[in-house]
N, C-alpha and C. Protein backbone atom coordinates (compact mmCIF):
# COMPACT_ATOMS: atom_id res chain seq x y z
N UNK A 1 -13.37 183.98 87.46
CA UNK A 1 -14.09 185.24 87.40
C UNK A 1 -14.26 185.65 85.94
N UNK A 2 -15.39 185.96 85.43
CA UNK A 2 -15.78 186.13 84.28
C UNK A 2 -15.39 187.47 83.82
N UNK A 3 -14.40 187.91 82.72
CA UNK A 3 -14.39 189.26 82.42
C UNK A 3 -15.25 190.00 82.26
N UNK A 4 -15.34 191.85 82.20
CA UNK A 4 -16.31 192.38 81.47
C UNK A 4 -15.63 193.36 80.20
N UNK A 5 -16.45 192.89 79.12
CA UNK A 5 -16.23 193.75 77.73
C UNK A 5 -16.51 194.56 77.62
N UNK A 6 -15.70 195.62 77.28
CA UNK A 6 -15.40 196.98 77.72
C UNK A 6 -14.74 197.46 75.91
N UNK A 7 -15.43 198.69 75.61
CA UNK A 7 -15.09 199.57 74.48
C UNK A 7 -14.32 201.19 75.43
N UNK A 8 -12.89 200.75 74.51
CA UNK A 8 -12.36 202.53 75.23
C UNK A 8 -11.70 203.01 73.53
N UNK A 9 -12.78 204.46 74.40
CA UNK A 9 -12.41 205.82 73.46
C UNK A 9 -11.59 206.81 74.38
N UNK A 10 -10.50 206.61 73.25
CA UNK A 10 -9.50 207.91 73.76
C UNK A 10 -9.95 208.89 73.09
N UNK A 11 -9.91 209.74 74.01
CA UNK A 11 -9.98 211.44 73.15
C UNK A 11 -9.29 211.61 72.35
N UNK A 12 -9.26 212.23 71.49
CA UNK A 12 -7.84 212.75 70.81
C UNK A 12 -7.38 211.44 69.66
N UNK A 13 -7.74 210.37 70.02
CA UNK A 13 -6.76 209.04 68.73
C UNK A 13 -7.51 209.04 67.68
N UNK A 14 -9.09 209.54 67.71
CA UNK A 14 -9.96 209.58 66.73
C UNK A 14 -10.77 208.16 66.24
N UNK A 15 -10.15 206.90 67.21
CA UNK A 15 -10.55 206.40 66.79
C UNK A 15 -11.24 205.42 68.05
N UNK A 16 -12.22 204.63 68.19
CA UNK A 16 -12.70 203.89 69.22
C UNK A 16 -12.13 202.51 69.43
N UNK A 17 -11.76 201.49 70.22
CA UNK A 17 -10.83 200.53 70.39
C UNK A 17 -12.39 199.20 70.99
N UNK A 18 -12.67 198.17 70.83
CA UNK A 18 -13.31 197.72 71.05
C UNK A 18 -12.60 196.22 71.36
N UNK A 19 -13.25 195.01 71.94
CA UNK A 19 -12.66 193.88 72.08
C UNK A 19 -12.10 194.08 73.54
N UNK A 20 -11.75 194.52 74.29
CA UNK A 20 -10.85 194.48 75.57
C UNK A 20 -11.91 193.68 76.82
N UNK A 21 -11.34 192.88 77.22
CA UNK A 21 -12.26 192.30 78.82
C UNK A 21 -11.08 192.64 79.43
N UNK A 22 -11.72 193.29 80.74
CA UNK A 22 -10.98 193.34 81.83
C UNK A 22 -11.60 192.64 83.04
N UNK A 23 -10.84 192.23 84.35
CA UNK A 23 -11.56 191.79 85.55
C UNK A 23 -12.65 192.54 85.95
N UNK A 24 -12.02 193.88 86.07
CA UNK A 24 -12.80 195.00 86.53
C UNK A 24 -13.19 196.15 85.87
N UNK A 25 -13.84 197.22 85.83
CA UNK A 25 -13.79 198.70 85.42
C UNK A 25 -12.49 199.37 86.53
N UNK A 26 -12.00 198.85 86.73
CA UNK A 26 -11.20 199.37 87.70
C UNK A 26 -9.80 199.20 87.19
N UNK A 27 -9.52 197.69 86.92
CA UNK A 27 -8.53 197.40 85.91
C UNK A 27 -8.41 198.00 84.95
N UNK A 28 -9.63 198.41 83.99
CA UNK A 28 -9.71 198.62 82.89
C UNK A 28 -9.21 200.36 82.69
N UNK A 29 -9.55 201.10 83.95
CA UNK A 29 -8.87 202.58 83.97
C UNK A 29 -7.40 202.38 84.53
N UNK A 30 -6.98 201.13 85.17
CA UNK A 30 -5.35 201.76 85.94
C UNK A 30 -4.94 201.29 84.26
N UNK A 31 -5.61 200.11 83.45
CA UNK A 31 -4.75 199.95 81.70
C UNK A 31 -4.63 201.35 80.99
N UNK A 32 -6.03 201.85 80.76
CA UNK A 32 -5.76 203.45 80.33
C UNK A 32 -4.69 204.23 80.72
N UNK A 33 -4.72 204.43 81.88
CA UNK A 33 -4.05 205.42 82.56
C UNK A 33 -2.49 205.05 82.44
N UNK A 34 -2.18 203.95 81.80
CA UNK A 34 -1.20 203.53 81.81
C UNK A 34 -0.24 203.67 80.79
N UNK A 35 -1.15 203.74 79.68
CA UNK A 35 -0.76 203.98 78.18
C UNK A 35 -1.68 205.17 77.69
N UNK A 36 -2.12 206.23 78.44
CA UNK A 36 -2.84 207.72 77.91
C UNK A 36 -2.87 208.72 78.88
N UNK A 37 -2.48 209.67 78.45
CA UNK A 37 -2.39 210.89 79.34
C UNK A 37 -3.13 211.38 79.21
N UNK A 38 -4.12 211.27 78.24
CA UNK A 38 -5.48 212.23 77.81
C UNK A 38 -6.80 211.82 78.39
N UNK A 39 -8.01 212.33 77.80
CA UNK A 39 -9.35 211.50 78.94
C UNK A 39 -9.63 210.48 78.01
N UNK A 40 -10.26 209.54 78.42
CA UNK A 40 -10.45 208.88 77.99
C UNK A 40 -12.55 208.74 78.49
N UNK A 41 -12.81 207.60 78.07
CA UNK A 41 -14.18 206.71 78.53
C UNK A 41 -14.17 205.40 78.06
N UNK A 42 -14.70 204.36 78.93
CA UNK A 42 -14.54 203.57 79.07
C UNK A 42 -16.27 203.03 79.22
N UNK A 43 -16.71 201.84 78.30
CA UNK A 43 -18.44 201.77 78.16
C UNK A 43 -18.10 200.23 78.08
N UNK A 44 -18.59 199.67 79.60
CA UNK A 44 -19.18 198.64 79.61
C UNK A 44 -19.74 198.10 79.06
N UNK A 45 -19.70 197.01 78.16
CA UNK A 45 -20.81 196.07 76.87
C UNK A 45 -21.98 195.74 77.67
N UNK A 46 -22.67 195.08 77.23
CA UNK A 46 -23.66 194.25 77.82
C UNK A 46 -23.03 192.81 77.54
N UNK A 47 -23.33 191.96 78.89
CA UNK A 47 -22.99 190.86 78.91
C UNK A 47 -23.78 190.11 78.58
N UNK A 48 -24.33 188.87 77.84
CA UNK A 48 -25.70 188.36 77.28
C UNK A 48 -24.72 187.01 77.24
N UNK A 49 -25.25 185.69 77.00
CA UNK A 49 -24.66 184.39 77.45
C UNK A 49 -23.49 184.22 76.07
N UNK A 50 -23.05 183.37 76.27
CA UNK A 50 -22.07 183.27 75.27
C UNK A 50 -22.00 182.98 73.88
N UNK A 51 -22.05 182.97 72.97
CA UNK A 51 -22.54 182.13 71.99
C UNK A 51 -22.02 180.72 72.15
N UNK A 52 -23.06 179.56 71.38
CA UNK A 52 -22.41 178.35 71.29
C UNK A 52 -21.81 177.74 70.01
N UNK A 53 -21.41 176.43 69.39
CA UNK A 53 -21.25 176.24 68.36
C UNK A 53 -22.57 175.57 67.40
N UNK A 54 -23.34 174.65 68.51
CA UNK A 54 -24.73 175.28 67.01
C UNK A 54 -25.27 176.31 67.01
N UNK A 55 -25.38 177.06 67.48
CA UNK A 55 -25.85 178.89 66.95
C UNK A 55 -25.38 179.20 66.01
N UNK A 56 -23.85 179.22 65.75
CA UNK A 56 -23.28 179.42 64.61
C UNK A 56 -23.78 179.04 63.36
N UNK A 57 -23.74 176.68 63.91
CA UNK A 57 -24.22 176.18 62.77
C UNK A 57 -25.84 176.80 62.14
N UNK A 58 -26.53 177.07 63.18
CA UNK A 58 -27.78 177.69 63.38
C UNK A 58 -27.83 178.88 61.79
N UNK A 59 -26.54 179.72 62.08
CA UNK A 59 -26.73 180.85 61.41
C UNK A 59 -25.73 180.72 59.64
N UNK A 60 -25.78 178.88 59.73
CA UNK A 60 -25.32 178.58 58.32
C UNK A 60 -23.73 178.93 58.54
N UNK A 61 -23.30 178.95 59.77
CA UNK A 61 -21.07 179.31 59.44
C UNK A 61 -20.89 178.25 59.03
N UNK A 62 -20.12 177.77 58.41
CA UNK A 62 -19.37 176.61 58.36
C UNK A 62 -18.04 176.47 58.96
N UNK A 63 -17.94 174.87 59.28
CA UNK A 63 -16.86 174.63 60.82
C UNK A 63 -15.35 174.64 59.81
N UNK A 64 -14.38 175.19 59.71
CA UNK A 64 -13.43 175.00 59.12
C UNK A 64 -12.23 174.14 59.84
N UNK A 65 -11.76 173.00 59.32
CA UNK A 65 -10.77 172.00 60.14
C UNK A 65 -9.93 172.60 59.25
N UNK A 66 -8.60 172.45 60.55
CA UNK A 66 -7.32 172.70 60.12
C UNK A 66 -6.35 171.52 60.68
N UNK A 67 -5.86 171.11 59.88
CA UNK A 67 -5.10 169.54 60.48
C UNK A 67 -3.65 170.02 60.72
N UNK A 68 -3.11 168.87 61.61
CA UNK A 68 -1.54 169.76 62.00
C UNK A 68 -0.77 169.56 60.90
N UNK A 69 -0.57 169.39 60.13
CA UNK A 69 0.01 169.36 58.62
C UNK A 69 0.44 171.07 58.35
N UNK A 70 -1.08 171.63 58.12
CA UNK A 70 -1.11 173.00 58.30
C UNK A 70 -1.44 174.22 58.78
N UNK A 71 -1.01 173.26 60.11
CA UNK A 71 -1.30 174.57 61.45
C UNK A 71 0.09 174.97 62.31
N UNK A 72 0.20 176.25 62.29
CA UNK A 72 1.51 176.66 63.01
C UNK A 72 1.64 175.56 64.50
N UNK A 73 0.55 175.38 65.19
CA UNK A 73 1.33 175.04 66.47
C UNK A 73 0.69 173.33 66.48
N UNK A 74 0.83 172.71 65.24
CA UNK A 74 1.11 171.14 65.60
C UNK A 74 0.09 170.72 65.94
N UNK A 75 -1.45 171.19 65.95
CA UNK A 75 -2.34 170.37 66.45
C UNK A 75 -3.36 170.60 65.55
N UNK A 76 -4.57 169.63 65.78
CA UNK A 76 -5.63 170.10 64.72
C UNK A 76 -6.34 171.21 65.70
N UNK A 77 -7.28 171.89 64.71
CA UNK A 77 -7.91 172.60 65.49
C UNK A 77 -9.14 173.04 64.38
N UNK A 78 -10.01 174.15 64.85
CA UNK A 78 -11.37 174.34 63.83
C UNK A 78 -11.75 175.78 64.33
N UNK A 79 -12.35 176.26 63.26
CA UNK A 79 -12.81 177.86 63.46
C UNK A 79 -13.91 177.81 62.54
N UNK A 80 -15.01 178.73 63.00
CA UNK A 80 -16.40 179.21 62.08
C UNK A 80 -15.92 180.29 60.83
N UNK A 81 -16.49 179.95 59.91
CA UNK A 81 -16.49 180.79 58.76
C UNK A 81 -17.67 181.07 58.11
N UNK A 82 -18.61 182.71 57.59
CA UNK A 82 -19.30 182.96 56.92
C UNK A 82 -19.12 183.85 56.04
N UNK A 83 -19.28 183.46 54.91
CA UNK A 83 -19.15 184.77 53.92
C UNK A 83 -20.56 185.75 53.73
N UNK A 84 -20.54 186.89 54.52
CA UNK A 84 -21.55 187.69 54.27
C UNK A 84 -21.81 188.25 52.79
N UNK A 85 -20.88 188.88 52.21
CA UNK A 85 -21.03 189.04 50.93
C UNK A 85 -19.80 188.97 49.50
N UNK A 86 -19.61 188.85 49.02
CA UNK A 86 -18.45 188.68 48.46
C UNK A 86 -17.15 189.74 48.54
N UNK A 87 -16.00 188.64 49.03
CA UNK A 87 -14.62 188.92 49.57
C UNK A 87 -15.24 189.81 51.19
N UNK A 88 -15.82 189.59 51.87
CA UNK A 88 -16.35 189.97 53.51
C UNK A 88 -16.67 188.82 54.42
N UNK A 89 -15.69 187.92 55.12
CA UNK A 89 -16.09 186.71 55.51
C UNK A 89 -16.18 187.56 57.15
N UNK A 90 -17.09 186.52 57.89
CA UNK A 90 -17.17 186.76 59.38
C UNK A 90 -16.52 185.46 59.91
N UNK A 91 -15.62 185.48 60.85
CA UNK A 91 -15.06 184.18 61.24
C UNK A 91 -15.54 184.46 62.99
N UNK A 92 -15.46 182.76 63.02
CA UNK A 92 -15.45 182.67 64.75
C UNK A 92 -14.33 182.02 65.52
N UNK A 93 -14.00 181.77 66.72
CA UNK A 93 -13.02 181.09 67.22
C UNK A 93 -13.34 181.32 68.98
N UNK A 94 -12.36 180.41 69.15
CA UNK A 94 -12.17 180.19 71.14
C UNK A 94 -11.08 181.94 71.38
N UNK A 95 -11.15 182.68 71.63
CA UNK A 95 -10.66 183.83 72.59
C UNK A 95 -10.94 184.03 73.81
N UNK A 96 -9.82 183.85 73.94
CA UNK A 96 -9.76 183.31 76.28
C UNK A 96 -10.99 182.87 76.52
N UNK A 97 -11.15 181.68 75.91
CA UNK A 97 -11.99 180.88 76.47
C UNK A 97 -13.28 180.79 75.77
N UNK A 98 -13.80 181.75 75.13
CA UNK A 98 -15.43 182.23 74.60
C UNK A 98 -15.01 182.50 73.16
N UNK A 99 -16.47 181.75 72.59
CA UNK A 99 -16.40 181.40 71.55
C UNK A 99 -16.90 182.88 70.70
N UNK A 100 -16.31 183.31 69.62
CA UNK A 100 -16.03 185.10 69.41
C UNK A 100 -15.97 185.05 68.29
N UNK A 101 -17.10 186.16 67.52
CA UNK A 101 -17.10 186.44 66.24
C UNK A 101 -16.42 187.40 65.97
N UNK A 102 -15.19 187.55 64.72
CA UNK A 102 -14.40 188.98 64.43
C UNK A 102 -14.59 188.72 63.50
N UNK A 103 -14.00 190.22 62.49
CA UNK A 103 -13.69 190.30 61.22
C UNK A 103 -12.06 190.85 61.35
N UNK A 104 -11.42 190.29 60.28
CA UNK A 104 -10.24 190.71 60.47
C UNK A 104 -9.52 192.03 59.71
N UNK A 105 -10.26 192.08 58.47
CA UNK A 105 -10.19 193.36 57.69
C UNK A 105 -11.71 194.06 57.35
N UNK A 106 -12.02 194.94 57.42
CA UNK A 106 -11.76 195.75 58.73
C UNK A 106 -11.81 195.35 59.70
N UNK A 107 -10.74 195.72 60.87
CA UNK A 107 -11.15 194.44 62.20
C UNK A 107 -11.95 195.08 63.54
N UNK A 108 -12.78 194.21 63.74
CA UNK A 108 -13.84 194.57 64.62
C UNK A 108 -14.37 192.93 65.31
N UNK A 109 -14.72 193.14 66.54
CA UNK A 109 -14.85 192.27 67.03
C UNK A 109 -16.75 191.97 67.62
N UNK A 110 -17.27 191.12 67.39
CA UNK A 110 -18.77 190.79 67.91
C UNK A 110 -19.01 189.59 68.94
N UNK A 111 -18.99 190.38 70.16
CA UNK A 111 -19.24 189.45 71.03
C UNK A 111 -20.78 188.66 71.76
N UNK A 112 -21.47 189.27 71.08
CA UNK A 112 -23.20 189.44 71.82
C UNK A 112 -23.64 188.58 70.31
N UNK A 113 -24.26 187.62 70.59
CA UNK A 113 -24.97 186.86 69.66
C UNK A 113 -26.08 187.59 69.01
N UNK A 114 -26.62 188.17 69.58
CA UNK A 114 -28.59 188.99 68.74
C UNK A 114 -27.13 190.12 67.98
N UNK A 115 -26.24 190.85 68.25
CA UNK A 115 -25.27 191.83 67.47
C UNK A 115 -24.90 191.29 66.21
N UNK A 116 -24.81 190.06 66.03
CA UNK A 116 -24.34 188.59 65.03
C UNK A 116 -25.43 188.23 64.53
N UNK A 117 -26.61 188.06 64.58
CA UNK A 117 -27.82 188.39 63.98
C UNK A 117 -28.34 189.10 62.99
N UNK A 118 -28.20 190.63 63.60
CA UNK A 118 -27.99 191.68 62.88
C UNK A 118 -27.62 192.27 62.17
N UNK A 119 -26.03 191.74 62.08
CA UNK A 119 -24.63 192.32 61.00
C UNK A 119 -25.17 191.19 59.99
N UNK A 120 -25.46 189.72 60.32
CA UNK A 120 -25.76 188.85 59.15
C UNK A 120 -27.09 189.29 58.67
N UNK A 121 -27.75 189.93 58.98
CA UNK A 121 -29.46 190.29 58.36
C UNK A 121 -29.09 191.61 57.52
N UNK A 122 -28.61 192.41 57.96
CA UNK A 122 -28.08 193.41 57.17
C UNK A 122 -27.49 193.26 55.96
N UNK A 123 -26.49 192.32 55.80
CA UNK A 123 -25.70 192.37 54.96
C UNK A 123 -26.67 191.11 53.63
N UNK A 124 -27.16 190.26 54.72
CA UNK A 124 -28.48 189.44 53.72
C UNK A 124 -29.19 190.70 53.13
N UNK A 125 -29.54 191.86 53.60
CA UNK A 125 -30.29 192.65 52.65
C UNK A 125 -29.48 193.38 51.79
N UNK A 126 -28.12 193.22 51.97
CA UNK A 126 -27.15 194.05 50.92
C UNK A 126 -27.51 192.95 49.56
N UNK A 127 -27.07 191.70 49.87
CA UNK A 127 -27.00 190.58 49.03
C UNK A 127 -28.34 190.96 48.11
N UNK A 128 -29.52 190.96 48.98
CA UNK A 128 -30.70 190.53 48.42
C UNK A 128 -30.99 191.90 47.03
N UNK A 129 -30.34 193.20 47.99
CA UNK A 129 -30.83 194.28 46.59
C UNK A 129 -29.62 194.05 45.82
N UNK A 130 -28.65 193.73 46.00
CA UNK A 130 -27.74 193.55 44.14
C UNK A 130 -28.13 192.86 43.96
N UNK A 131 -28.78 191.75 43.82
CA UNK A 131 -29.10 190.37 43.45
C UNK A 131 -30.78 190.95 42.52
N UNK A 132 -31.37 192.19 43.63
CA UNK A 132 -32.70 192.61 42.63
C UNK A 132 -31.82 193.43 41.54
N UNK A 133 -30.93 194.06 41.74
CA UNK A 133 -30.22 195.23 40.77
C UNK A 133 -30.00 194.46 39.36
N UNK A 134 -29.20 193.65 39.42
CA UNK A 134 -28.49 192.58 38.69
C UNK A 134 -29.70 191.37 37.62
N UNK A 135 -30.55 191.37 38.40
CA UNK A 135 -32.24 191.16 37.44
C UNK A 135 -32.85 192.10 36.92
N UNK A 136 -33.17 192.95 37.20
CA UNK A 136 -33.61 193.97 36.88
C UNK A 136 -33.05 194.62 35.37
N UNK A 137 -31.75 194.42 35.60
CA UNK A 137 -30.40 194.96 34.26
C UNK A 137 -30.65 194.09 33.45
N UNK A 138 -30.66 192.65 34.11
CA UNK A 138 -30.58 191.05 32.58
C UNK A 138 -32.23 191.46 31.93
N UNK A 139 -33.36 192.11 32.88
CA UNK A 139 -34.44 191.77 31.48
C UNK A 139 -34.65 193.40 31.34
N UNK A 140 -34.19 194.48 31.45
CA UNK A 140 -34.19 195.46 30.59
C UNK A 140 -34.79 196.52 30.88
């Protein structure tokens, strides 16, 4: 049974919690209710197909190997890496099962591929105006 991705805002914590699949919306309020006494809401994602690993390659990540030499649990293994702009990388990986774009500082999680699109087009236009700023300064 395929989870659904679910964003919960507690009242009151100030802050919004994103990343959670539950079985159900049903599950997903007896979890609330479990750890909050306050109201909460609970907003169903949109589910859209999964991403794959050439999409990634698609969007220029590069595949990072990690050999068991220097991996905590003894095996090789591999994760997506993009640097959107300098010191801001977007990484990908397998999370229960589906292949999942996060950032880890600030951490936020992107599960919807066209959402991964977007954050990389954006931040290509951050790149693109320092890059005009930074010409602009060298001829005067």
């Amino acid at each position: 049974m395929k989870k659904i991705p679910c964003k919960l805002i507690l009242h009151g914590s100030f802050k919004e919690h994103g990343g959670f699949k539950f079985p159900s919306i049903t599950e997903a309020k007896k979890y609330v209710q479990e750890c909050w006494d306050r109201p909460y809401t609970i907003i169903k994602l949109n589910q859209n197909k999964d991403m794959t690993e050439q999409e990634l390659m698609d969007l220029d990540f590069e595949k990072v190997w990690v050999m068991r030499e220097e991996s905590d649990n003894r095996n090789d293994f591999y994760y997506f890496r993009k640097e959107l702009i300098e010191d801001f990388t977007i990484e990908a990986d397998y999370i229960e099962g589906e292949l999942t774009a996060f950032v880890v500082e600030p951490s936020f999680i992107v599960w919807n591929l066209q959402h991964l699109k977007e954050l990389i087009d954006v931040f290509s236009k951050i790149k693109n105006a320092k890059r005009e700023v930074s010409v602009s300064k060298e001829n005067g």
